[in-house]
C-alpha atoms as a PDB file:
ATOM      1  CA  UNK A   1       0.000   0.000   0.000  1.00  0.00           C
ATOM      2  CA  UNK A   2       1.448   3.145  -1.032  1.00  0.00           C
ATOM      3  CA  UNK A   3       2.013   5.993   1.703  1.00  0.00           C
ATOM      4  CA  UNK A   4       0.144   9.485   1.707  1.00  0.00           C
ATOM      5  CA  UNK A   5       3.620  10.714   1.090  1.00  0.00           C
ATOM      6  CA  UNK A   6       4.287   8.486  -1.760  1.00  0.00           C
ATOM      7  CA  UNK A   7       0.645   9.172  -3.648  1.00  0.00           C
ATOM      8  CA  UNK A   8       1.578  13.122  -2.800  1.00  0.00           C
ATOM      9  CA  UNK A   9       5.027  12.884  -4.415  1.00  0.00           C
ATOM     10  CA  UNK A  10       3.841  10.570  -7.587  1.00  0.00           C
ATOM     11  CA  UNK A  11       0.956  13.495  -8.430  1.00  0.00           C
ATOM     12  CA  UNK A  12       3.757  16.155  -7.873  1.00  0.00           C
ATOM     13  CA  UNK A  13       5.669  14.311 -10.760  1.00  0.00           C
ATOM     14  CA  UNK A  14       3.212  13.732 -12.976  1.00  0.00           C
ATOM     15  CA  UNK A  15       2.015  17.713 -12.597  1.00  0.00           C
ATOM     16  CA  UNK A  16       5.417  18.368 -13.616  1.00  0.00           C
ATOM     17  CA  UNK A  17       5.733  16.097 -16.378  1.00  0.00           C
ATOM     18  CA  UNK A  18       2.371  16.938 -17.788  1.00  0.00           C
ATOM     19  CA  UNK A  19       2.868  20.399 -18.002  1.00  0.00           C
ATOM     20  CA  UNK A  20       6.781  20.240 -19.299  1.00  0.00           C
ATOM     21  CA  UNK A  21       5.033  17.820 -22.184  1.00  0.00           C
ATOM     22  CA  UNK A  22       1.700  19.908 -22.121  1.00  0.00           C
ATOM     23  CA  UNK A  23      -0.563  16.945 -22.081  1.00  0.00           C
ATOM     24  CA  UNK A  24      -4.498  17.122 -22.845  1.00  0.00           C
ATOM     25  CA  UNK A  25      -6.974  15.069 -21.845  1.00  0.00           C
ATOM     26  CA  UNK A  26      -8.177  12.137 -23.618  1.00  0.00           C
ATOM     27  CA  UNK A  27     -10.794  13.455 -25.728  1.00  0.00           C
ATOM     28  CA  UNK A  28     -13.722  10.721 -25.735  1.00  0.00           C
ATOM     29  CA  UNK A  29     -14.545   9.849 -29.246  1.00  0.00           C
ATOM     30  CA  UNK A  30     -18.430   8.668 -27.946  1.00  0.00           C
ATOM     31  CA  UNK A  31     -20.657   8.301 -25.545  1.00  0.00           C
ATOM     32  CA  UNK A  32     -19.099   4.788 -23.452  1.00  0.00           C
ATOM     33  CA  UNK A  33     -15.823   5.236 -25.307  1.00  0.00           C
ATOM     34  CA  UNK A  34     -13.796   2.697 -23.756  1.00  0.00           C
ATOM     35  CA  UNK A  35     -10.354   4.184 -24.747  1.00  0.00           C
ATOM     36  CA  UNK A  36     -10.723   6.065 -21.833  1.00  0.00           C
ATOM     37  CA  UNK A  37      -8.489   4.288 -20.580  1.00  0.00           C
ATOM     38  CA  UNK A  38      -5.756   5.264 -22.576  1.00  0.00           C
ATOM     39  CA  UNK A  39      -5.872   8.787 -20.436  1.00  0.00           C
ATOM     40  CA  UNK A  40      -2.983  10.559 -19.324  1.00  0.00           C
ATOM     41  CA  UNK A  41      -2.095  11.248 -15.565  1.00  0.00           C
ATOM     42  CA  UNK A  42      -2.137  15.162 -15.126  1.00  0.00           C
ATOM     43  CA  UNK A  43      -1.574  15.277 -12.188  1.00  0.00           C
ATOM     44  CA  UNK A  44      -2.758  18.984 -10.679  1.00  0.00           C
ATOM     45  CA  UNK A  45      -2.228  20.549 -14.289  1.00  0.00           C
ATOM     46  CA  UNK A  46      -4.944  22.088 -15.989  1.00  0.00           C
ATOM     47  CA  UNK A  47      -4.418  22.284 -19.513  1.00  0.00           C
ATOM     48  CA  UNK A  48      -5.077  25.812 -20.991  1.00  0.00           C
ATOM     49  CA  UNK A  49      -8.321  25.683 -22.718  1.00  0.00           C
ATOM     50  CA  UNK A  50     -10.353  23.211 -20.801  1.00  0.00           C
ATOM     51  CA  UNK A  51     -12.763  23.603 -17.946  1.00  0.00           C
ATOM     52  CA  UNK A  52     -12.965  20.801 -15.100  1.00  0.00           C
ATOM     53  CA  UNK A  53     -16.591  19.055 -14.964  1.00  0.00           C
ATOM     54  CA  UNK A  54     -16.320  16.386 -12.361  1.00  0.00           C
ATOM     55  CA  UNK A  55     -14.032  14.021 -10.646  1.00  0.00           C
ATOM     56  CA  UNK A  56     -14.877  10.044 -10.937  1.00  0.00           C
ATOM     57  CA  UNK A  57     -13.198   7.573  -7.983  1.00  0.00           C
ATOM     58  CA  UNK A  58     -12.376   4.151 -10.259  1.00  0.00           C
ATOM     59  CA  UNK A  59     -11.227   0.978  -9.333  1.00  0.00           C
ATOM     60  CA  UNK A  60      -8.189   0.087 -11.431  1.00  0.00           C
ATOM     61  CA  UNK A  61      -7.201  -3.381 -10.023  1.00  0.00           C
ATOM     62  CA  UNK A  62     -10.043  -4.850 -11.992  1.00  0.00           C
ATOM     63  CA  UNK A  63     -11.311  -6.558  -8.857  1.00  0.00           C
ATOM     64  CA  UNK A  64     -13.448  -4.349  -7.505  1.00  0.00           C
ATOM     65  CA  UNK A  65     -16.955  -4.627  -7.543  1.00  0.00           C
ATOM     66  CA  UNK A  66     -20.501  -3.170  -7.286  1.00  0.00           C
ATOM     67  CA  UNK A  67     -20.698  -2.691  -4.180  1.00  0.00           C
ATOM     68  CA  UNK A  68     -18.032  -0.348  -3.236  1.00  0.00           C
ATOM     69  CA  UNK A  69     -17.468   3.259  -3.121  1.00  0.00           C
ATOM     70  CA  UNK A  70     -14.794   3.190  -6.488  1.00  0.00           C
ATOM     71  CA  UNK A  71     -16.510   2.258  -9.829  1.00  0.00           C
ATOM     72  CA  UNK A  72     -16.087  -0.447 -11.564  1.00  0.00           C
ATOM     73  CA  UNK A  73     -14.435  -0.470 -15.086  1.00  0.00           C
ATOM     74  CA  UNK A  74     -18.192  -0.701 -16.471  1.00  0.00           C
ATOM     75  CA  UNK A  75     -19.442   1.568 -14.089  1.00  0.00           C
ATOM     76  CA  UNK A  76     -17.419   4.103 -15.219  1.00  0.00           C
ATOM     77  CA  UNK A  77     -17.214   3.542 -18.785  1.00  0.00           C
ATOM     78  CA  UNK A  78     -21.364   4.066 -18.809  1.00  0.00           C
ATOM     79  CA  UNK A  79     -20.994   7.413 -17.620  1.00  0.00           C
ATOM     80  CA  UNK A  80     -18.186   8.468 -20.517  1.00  0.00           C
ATOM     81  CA  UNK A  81     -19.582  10.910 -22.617  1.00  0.00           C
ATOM     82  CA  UNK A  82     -18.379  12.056 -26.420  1.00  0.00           C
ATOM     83  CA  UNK A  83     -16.688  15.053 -27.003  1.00  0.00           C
ATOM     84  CA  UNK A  84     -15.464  15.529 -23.332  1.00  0.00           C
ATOM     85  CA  UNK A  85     -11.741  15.001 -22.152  1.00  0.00           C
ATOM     86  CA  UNK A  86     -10.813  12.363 -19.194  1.00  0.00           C
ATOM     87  CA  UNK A  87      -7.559  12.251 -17.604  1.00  0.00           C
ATOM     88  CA  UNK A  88      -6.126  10.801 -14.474  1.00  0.00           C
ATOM     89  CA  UNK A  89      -5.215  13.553 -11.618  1.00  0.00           C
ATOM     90  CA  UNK A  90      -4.676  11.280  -8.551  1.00  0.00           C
ATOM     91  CA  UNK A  91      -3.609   7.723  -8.345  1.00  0.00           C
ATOM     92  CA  UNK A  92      -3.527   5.049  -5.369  1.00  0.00           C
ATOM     93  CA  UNK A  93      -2.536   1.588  -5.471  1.00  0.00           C
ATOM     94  CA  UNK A  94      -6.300  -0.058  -6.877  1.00  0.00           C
ATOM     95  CA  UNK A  95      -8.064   2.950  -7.325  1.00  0.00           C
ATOM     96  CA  UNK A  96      -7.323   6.003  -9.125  1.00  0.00           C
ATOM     97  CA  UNK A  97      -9.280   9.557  -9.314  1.00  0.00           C
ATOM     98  CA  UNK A  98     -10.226  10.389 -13.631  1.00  0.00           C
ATOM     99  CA  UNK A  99     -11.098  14.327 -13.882  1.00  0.00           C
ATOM    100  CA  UNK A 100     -13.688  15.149 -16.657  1.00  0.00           C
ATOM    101  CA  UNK A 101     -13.295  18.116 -19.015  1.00  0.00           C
ATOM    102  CA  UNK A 102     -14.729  20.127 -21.197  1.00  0.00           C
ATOM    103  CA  UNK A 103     -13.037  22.567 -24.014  1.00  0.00           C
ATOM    104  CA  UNK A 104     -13.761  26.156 -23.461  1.00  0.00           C
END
């Protein structure tokens, strides 16, 4: 299990590195677009030009299920919607946090 220290430090990075390679979100080609997954990990970053919508908590161990707080890979991928941008911005050990965007 990863320390509070270790999750802080890992979403420092990968603000850093996002915004040294400005990285966008991945920009959902339809609605249940399962290439979601293919998201990057902003970190804190906000690329210029989009607007954050909401935050999702996902299960990423593939084991979770339906009855916990985190999503489930299906769970989430129902709520996926076309045209808006998904990206990682915290990650844990099973479960990560995927921000939803929207171009302005």
């Amino acid at each position: 299990m990863y320390s509070l220290n270790t999750i802080i430090a890992m979403q420092d990075d990968n603000t850093v590195n996002a915004k040294k390679k400005k990285l966008i979100p991945y920009i959902a080609v339809c609605n249940r677009d399962k290439n979601v997954f293919k998201c990057p990990n902003l970190g804190y970053y906000l690329p210029k030009g989009f607007k954050f919508t909401q935050k999702y908590f996902v299960d990423n161990s593939g084991f979770g299920s339906d009855a916990e707080p985190a999503l489930t890979v299906s769970q989430f991928v129902a709520k996926v919607r076309g045209g808006y941008g998904y990206a990682i911005c915290k990650e844990g050990q099973f479960q990560v946090y995927i921000q939803e965007y929207k171009r302005v």
